[in-house]
C-alpha atoms as a PDB file:
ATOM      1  CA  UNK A   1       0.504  -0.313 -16.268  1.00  0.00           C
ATOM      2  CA  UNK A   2      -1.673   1.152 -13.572  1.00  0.00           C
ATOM      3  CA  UNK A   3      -5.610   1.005 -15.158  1.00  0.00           C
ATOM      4  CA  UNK A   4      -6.977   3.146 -12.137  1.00  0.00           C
ATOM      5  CA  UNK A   5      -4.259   5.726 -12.259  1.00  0.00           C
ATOM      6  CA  UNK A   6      -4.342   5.774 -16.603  1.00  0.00           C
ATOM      7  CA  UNK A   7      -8.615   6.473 -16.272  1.00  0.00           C
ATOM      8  CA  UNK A   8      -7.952   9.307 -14.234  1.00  0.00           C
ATOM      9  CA  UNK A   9      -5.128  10.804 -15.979  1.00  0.00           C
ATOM     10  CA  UNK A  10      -7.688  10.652 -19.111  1.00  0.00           C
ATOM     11  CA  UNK A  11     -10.437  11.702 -17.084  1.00  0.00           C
ATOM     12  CA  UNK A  12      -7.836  14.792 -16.018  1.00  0.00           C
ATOM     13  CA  UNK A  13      -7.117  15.901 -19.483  1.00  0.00           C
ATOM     14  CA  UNK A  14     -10.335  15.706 -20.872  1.00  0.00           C
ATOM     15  CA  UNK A  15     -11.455  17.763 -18.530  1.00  0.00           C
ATOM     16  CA  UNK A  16      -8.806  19.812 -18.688  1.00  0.00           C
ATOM     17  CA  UNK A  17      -9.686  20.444 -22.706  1.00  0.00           C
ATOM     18  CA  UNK A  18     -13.086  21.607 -21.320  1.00  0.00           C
ATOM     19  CA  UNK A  19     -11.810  23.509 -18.897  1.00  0.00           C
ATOM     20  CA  UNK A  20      -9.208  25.778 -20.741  1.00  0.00           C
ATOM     21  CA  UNK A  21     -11.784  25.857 -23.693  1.00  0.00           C
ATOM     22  CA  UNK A  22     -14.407  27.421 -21.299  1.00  0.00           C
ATOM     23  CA  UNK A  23     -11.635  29.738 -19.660  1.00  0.00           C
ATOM     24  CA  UNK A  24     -10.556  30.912 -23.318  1.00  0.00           C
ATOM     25  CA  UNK A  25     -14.039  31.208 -25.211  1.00  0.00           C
ATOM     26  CA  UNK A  26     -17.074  30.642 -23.314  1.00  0.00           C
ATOM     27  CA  UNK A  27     -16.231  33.024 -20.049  1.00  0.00           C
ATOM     28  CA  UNK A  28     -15.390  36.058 -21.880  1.00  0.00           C
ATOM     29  CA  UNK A  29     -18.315  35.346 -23.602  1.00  0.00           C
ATOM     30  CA  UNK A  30     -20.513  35.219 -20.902  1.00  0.00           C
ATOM     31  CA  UNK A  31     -19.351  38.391 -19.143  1.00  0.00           C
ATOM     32  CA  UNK A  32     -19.766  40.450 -22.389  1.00  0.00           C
ATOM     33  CA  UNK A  33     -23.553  39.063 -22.004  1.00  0.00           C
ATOM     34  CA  UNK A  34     -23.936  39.928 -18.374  1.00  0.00           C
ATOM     35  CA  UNK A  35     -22.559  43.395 -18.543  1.00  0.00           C
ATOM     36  CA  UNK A  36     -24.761  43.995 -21.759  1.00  0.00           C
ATOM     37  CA  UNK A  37     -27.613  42.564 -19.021  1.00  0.00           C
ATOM     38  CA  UNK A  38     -27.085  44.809 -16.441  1.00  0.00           C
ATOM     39  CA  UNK A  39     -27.187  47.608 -18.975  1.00  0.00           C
ATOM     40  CA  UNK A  40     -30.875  46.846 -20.516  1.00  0.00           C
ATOM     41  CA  UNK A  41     -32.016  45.731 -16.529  1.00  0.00           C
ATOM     42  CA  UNK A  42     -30.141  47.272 -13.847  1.00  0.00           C
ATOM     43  CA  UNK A  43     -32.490  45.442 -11.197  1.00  0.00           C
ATOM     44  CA  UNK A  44     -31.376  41.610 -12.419  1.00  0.00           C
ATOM     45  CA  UNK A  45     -31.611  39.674  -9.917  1.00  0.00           C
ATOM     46  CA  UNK A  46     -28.463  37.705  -8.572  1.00  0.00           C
ATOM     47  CA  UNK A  47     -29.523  34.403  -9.387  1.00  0.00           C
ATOM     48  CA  UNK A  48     -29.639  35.315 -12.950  1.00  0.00           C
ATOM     49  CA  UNK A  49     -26.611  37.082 -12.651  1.00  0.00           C
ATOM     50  CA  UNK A  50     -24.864  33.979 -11.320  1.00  0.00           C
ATOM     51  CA  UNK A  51     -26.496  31.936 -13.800  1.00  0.00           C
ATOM     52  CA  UNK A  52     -25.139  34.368 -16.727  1.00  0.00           C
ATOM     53  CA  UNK A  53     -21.311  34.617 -14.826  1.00  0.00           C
ATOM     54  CA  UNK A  54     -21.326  30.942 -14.299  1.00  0.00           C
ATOM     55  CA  UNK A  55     -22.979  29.273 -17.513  1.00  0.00           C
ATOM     56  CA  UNK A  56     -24.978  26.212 -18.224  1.00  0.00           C
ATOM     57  CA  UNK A  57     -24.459  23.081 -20.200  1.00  0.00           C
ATOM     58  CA  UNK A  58     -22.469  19.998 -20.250  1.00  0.00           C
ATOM     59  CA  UNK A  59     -19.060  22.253 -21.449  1.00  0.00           C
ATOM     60  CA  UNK A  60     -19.493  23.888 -18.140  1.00  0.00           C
ATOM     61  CA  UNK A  61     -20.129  20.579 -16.015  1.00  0.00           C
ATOM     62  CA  UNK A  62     -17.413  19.177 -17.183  1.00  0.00           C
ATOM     63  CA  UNK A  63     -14.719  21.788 -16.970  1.00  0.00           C
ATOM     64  CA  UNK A  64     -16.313  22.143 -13.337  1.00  0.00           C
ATOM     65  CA  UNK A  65     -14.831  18.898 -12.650  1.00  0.00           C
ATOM     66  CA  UNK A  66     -11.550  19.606 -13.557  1.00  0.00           C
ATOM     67  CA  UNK A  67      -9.687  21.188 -10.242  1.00  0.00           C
ATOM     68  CA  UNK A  68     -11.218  18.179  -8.114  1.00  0.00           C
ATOM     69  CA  UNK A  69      -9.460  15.337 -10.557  1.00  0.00           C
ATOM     70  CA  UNK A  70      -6.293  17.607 -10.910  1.00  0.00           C
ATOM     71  CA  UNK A  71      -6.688  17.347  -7.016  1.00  0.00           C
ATOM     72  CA  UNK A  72      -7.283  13.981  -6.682  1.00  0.00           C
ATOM     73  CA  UNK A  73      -4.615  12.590  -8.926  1.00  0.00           C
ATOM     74  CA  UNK A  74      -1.572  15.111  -7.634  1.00  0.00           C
ATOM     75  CA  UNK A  75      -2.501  14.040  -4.117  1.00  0.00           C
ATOM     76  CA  UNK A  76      -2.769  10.144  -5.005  1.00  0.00           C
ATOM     77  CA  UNK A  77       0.130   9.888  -7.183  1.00  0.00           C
ATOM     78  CA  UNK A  78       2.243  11.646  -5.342  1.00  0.00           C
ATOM     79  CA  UNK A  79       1.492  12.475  -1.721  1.00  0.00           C
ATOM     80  CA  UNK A  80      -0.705   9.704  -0.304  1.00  0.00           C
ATOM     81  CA  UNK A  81      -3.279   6.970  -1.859  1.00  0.00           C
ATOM     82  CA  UNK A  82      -5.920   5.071   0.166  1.00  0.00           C
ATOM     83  CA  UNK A  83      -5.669   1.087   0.592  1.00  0.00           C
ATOM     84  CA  UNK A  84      -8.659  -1.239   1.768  1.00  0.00           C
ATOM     85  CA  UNK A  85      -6.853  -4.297   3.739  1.00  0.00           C
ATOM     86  CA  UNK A  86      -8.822  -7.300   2.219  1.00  0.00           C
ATOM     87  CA  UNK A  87      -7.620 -10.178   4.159  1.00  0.00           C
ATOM     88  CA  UNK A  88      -5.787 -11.061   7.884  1.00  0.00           C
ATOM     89  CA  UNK A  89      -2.183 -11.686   6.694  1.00  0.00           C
ATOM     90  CA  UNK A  90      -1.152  -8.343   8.588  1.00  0.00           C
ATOM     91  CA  UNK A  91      -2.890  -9.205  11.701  1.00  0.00           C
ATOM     92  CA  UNK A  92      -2.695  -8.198  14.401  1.00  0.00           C
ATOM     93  CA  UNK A  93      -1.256  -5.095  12.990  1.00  0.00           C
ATOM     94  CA  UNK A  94      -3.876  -4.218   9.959  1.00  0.00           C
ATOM     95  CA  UNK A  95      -7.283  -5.981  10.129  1.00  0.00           C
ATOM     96  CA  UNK A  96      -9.829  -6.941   7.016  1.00  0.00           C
ATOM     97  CA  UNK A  97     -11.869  -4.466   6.890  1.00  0.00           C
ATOM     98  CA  UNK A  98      -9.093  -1.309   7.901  1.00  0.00           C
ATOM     99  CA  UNK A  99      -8.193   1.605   5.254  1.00  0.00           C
ATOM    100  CA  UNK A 100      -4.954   2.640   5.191  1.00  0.00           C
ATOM    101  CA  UNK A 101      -2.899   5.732   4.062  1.00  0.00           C
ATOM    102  CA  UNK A 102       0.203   4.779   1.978  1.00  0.00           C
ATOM    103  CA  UNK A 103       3.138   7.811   1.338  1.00  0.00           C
ATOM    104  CA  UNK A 104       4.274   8.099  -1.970  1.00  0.00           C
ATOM    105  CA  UNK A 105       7.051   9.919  -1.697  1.00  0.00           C
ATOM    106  CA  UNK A 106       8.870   7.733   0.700  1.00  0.00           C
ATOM    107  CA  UNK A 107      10.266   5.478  -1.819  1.00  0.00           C
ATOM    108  CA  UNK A 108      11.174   7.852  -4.394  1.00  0.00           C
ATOM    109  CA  UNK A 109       8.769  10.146  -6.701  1.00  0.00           C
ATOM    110  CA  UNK A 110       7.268   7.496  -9.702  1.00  0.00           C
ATOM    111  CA  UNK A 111       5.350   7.795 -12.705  1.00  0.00           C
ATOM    112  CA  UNK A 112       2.183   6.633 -11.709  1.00  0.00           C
ATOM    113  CA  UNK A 113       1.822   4.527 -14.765  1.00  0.00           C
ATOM    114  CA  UNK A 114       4.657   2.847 -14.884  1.00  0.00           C
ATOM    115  CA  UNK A 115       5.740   3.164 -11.667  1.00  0.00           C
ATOM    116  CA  UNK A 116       9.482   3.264 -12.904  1.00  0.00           C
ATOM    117  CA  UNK A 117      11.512   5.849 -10.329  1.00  0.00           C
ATOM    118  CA  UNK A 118      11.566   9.854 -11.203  1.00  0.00           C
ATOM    119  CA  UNK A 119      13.021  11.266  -8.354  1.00  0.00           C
ATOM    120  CA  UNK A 120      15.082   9.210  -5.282  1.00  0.00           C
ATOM    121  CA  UNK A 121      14.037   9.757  -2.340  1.00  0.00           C
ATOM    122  CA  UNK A 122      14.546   6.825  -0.020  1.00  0.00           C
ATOM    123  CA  UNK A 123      15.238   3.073   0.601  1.00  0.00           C
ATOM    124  CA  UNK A 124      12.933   0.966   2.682  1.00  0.00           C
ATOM    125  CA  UNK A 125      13.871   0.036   6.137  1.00  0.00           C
ATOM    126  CA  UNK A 126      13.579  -3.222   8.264  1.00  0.00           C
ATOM    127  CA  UNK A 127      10.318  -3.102  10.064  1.00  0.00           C
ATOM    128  CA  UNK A 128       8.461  -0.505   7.334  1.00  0.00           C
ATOM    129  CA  UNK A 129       4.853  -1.988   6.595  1.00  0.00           C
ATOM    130  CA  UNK A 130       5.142  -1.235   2.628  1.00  0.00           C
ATOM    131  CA  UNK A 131       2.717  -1.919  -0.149  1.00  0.00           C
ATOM    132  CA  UNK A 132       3.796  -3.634  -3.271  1.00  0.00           C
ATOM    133  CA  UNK A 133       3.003  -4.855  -6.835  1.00  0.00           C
ATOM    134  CA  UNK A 134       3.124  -8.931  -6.247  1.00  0.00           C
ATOM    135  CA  UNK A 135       5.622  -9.649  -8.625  1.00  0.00           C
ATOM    136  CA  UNK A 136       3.542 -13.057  -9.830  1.00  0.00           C
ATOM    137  CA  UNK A 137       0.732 -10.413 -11.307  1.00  0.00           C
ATOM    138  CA  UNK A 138       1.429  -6.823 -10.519  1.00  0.00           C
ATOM    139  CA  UNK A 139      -1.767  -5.920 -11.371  1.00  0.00           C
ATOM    140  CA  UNK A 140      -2.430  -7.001  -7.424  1.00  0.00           C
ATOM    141  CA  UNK A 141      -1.397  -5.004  -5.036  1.00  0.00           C
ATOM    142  CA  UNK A 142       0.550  -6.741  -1.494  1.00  0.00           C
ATOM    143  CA  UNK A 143       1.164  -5.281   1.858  1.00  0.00           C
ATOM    144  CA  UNK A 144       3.820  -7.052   4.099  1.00  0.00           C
ATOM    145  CA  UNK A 145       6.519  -6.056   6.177  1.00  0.00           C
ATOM    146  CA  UNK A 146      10.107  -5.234   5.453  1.00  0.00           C
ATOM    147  CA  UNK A 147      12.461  -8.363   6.854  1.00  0.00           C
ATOM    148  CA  UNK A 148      14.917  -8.347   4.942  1.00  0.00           C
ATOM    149  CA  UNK A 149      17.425  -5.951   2.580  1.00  0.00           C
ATOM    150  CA  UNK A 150      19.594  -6.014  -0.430  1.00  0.00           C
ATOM    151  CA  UNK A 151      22.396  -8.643   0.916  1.00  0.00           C
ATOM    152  CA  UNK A 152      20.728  -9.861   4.593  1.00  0.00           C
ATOM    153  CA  UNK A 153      20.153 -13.472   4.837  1.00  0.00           C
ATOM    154  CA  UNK A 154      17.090 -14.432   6.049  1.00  0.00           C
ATOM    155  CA  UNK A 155      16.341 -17.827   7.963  1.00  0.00           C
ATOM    156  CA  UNK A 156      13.539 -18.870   8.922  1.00  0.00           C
ATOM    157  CA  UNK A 157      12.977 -21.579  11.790  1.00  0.00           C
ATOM    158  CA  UNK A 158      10.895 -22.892  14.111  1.00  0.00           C
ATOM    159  CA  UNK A 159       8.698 -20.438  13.549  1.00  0.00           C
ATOM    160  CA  UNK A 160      11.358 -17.476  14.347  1.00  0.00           C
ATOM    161  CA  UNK A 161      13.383 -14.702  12.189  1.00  0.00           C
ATOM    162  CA  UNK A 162      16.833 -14.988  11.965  1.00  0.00           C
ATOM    163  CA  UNK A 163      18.988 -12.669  10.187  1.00  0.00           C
ATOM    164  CA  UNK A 164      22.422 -12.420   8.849  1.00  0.00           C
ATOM    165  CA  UNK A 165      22.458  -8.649   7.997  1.00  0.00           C
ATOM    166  CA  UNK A 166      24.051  -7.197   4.806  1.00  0.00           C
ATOM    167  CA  UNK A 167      28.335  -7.968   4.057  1.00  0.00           C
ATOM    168  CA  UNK A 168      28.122  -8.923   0.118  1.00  0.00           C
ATOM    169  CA  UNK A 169      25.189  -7.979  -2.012  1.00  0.00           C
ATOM    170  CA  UNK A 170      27.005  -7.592  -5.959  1.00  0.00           C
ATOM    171  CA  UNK A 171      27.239 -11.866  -5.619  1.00  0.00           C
ATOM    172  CA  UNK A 172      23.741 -12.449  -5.264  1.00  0.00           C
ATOM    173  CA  UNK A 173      20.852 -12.960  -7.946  1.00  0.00           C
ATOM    174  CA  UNK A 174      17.421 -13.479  -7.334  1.00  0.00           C
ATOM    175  CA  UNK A 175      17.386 -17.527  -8.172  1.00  0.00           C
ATOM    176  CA  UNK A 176      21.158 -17.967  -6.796  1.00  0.00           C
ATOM    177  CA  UNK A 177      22.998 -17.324  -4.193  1.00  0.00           C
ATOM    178  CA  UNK A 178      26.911 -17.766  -5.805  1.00  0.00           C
ATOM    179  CA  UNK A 179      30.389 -16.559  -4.369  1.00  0.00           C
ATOM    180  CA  UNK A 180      32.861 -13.908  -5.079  1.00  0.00           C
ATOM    181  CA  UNK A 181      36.666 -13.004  -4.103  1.00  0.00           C
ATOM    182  CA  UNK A 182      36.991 -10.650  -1.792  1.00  0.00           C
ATOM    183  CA  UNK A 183      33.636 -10.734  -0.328  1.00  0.00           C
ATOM    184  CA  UNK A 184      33.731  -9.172   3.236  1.00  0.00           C
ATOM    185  CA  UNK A 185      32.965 -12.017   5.921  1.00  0.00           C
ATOM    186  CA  UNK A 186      29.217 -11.657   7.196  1.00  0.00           C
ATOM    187  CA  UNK A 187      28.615 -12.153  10.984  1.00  0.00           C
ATOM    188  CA  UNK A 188      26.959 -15.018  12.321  1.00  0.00           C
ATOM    189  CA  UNK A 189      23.193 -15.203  11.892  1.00  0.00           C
ATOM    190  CA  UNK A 190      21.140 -13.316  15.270  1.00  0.00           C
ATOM    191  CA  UNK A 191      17.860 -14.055  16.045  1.00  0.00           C
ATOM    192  CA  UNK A 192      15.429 -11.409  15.802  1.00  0.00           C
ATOM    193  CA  UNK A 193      14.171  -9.944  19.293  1.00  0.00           C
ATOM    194  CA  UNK A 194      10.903 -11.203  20.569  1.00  0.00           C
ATOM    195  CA  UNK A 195       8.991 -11.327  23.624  1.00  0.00           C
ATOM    196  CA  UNK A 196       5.875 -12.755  23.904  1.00  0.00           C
ATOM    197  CA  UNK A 197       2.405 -10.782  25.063  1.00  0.00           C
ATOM    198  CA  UNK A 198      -0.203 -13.006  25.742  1.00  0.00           C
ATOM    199  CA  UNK A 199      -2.724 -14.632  23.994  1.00  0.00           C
ATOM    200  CA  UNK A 200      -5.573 -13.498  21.485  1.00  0.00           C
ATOM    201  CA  UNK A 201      -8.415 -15.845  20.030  1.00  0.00           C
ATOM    202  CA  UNK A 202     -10.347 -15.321  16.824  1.00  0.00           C
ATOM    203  CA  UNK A 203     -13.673 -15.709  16.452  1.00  0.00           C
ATOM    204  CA  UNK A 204     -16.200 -16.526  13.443  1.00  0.00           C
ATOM    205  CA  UNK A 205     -19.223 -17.571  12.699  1.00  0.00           C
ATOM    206  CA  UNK A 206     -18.661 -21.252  13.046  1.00  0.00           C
ATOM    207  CA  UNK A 207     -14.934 -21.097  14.403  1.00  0.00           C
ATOM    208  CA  UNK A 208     -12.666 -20.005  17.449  1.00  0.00           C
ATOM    209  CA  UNK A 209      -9.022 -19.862  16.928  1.00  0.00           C
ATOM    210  CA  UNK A 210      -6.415 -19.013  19.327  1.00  0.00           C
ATOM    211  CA  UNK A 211      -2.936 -17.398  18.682  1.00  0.00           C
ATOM    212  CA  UNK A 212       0.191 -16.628  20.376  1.00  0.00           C
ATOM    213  CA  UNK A 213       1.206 -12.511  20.411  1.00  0.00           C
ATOM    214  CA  UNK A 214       4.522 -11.546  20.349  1.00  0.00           C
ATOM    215  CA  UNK A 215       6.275  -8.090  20.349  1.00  0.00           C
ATOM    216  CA  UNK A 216       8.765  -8.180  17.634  1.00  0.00           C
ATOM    217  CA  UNK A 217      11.876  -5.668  16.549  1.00  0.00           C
ATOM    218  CA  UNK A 218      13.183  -5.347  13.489  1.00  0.00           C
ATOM    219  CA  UNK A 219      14.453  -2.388  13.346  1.00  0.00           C
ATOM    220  CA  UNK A 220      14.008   0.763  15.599  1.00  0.00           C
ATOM    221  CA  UNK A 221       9.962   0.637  16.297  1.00  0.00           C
ATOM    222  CA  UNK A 222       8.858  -2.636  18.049  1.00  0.00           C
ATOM    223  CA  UNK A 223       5.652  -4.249  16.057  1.00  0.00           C
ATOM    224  CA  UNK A 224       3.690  -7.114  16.855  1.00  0.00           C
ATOM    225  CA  UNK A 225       3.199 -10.496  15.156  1.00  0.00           C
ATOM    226  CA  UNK A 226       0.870 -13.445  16.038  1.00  0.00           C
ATOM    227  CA  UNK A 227       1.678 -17.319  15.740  1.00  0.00           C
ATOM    228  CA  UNK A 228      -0.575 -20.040  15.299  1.00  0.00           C
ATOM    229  CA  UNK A 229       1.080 -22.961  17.764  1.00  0.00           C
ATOM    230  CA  UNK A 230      -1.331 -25.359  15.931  1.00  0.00           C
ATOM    231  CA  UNK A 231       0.092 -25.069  12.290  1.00  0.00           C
ATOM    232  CA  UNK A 232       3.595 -26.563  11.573  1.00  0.00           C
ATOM    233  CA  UNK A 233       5.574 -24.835   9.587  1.00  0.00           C
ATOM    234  CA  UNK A 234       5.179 -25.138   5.324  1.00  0.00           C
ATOM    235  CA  UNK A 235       8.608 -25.794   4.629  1.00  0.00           C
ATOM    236  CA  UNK A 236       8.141 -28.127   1.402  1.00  0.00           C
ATOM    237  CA  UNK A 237       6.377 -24.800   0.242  1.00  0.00           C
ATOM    238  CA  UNK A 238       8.915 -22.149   0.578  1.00  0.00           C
ATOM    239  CA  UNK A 239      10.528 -20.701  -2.208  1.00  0.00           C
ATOM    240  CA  UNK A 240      13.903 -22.530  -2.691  1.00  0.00           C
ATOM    241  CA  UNK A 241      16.925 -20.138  -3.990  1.00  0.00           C
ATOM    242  CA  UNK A 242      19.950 -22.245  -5.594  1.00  0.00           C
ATOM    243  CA  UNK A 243      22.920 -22.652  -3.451  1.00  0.00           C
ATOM    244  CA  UNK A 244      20.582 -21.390  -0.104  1.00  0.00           C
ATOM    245  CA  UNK A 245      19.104 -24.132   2.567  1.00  0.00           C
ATOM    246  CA  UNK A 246      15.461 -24.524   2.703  1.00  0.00           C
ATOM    247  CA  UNK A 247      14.286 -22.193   5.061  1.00  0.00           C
ATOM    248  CA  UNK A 248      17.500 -19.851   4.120  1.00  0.00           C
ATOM    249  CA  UNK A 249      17.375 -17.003   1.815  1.00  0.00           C
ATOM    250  CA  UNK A 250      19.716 -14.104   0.491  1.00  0.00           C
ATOM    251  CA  UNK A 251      18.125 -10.768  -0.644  1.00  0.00           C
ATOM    252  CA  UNK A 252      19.667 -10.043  -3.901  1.00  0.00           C
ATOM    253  CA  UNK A 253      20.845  -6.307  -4.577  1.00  0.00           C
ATOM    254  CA  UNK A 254      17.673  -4.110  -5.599  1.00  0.00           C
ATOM    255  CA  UNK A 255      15.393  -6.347  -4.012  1.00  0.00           C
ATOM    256  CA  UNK A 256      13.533  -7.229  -0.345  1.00  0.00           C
ATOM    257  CA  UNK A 257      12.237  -9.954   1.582  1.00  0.00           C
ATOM    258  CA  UNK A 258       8.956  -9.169   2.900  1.00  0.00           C
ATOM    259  CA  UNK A 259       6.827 -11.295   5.723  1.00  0.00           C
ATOM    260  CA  UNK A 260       3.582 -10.430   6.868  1.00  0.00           C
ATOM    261  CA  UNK A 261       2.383 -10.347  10.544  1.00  0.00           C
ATOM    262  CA  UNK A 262       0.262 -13.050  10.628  1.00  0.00           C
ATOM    263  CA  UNK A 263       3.342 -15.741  10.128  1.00  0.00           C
ATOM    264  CA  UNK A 264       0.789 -18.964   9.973  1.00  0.00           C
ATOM    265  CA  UNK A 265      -1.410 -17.128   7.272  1.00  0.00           C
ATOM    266  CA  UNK A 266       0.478 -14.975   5.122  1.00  0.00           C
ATOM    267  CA  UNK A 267       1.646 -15.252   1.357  1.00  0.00           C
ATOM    268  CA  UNK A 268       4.957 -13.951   1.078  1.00  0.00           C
ATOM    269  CA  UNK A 269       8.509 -14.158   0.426  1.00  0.00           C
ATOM    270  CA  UNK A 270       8.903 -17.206   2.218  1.00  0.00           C
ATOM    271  CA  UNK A 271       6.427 -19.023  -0.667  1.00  0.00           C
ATOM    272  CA  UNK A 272       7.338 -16.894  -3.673  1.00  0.00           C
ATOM    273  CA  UNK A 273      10.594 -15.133  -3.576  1.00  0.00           C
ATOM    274  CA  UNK A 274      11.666 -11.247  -3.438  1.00  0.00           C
ATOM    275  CA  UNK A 275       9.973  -8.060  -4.309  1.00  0.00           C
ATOM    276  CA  UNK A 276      11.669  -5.647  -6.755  1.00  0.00           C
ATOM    277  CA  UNK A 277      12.580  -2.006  -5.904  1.00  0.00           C
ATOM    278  CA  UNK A 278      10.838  -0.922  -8.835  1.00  0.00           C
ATOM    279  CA  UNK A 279       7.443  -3.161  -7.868  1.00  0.00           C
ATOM    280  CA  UNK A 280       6.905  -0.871  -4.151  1.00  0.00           C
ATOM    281  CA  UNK A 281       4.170   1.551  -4.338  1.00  0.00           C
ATOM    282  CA  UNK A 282       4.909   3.220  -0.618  1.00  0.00           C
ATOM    283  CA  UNK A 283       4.882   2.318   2.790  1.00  0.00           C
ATOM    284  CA  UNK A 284       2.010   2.426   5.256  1.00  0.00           C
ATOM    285  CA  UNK A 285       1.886   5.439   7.856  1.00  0.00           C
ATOM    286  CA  UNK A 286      -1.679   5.050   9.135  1.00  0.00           C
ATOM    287  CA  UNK A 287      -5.171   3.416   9.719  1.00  0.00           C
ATOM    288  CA  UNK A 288      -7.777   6.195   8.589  1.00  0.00           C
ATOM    289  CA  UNK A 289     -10.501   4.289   8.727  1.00  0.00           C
ATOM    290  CA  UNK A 290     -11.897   1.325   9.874  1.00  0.00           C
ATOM    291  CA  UNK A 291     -15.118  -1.056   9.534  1.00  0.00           C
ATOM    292  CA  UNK A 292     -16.269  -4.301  11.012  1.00  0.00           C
ATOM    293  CA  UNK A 293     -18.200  -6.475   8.858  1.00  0.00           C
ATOM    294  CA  UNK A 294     -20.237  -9.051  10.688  1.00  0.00           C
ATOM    295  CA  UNK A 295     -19.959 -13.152  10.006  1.00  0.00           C
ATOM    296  CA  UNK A 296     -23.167 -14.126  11.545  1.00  0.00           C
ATOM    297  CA  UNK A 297     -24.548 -16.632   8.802  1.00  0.00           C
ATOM    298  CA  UNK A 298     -28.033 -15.316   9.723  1.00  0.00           C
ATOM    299  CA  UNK A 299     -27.574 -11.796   9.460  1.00  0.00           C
ATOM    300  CA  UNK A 300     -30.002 -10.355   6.928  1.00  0.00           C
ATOM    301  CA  UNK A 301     -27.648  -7.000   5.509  1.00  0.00           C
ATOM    302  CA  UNK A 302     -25.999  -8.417   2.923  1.00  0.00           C
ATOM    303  CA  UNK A 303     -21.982  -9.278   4.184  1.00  0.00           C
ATOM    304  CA  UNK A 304     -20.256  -6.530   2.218  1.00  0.00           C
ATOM    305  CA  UNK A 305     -22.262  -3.666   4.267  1.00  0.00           C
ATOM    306  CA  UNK A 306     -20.472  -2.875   7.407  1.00  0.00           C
ATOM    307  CA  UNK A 307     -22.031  -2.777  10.461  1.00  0.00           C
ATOM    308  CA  UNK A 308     -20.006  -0.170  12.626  1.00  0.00           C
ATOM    309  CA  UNK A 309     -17.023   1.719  13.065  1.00  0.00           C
ATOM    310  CA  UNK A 310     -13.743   0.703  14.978  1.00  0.00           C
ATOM    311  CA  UNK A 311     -12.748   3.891  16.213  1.00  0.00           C
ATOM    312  CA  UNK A 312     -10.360   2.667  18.281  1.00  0.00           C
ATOM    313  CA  UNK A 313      -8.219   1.294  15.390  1.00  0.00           C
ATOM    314  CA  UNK A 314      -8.326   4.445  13.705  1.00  0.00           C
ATOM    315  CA  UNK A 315      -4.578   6.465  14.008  1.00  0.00           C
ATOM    316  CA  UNK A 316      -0.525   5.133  13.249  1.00  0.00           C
ATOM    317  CA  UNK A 317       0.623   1.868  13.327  1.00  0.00           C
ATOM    318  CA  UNK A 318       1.657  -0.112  16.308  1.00  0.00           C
END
């Protein structure tokens, strides 16, 4: 269940009551006392015409308020809703402190309590930057990147993407990988395209850290990723699926395997598994906004105040 989007579907009808009650009896109302105005004064001045037309009180207020939340949930249940990126898992593509636009629509029109599917109107693709319930509390909400779909197998090596796209996905659960007759022979695994950039270093307030950049393609638009050279891969932490290798995993049907940009700091399907069609909320299309928030230890503004504007970050993803 969605809290935010169940307070402002509340907040919508309440509002709503107020609104149709003021349409129905209090605005008829109020014109039969401004006509009956203008007859006794002629001269009334338009302030106290618009303060006769328009009405007073908290009925009024609050059926005021009414188009705006109508507004405001249509548009962020179905058309776009704003994210806040919160950590550096997506880096270098999405920084902390970057607000993001998600589409809606793109992965099928949902009930925006239960998020359960209305209308189809799409499948993620490899490559898509998508946000997500986490399916170990769905009350949090993820953004990775699409690696994998229903039947690829993903492997993941020395640090690099290897997939054995799609040939068999009915033989497949999310905790097994098992076999079935007939299943079409899958190609041998490729390794994902990548070409390194350069370097880019990190700094904090008591801290420098320096990655690799590379340009990665998963699918048709190139993105990039960053690797730490320093941190060995966690491969006594990854999520182990029966009858896969460590390292190995094959995306049941209905599900995907998501990764996130920063591949030495990220929380994803490598630790924890697969995300559920029904758990995507919509995939990413743009940065609208952006803030840098200072480390300095001394700085006297407390840290949650931000202390300019990264225009330059502002527009669609890389």
């Amino acid at each position: 269940m969605n809290t935010f989007s169940l307070i402002l579907i509340v907040a919508t009808v309440v509002t709503g009551l107020f609104y149709l009650y003021d349409v129905i009896k209090q605005r008829p109302q109020r014109k039969e006392r401004l006509k009956r105005a203008l007859a006794q004064c002629p001269t009334l001045g338009k302030k106290e015409q618009r303060e006769l037309r328009e009405g007073t009180g908290l009925v009024v207020q609050l059926a005021g308020l009414f188009p705006i939340l109508l507004i405001v949930f249509l548009f962020r249940a179905f058309i776009y809703e704003p994210f806040r990126i919160p950590s550096g898992s997506m880096e270098p593509t999405l920084v902390a402190g970057d607000f993001i636009a998600v589409s809606k629509w793109s992965y099928g029109i949902r009930n925006p309590l239960t998020n359960s599917i209305l209308i189809e109107t799409g499948k993620p693709e490899r490559g898509d930057v998508v946000v997500f319930k986490y399916p170990e509390d769905p009350s949090i909400d993820y953004i990775k990147r699409v690696v994998g779909l229903p039947g690829d197998e993903v492997i993941f090596a020395n640090k690099r993407v290897y997939l054995r796209k799609a040939c068999n996905v009915s033989a497949v659960t999310p905790t097994e990988v098992t076999s079935a007759e007939g299943s079409t022979p899958c190609a041998s695994p490729e390794a994902v395209k990548l070409e390194e950039l350069g370097t880019i270093t990190h700094e904090g307030g008591t801290y420098s850290e320096s990655y690799l950049v590379f340009k990665e393609l998963l699918g048709e638009q190139p993105h990039r990723i960053q690797i730490n050279p320093r941190v060995p891969d966690l491969t006594q932490y990854y999520y182990r699926q029966r009858g896969a290798m460590r390292g190995s995993w094959v995306v049941p049907e209905g599900h995907y395997f998501v990764m996130g940009d920063n591949r030495d700091n990220s929380k994803d399907s490598r630790f924890w598994g697969f995300v559920p069609e029904e758990n995507l909320v919509g995939r990413t299309v743009c940065v609208w906004l952006s803030l840098e928030y200072s480390s300095d230890p001394e700085r006297i503004l407390p840290s949650f105040i931000p202390t300019g504007i990264r225009f330059e970050r502002i527009g669609g993803l890389e």
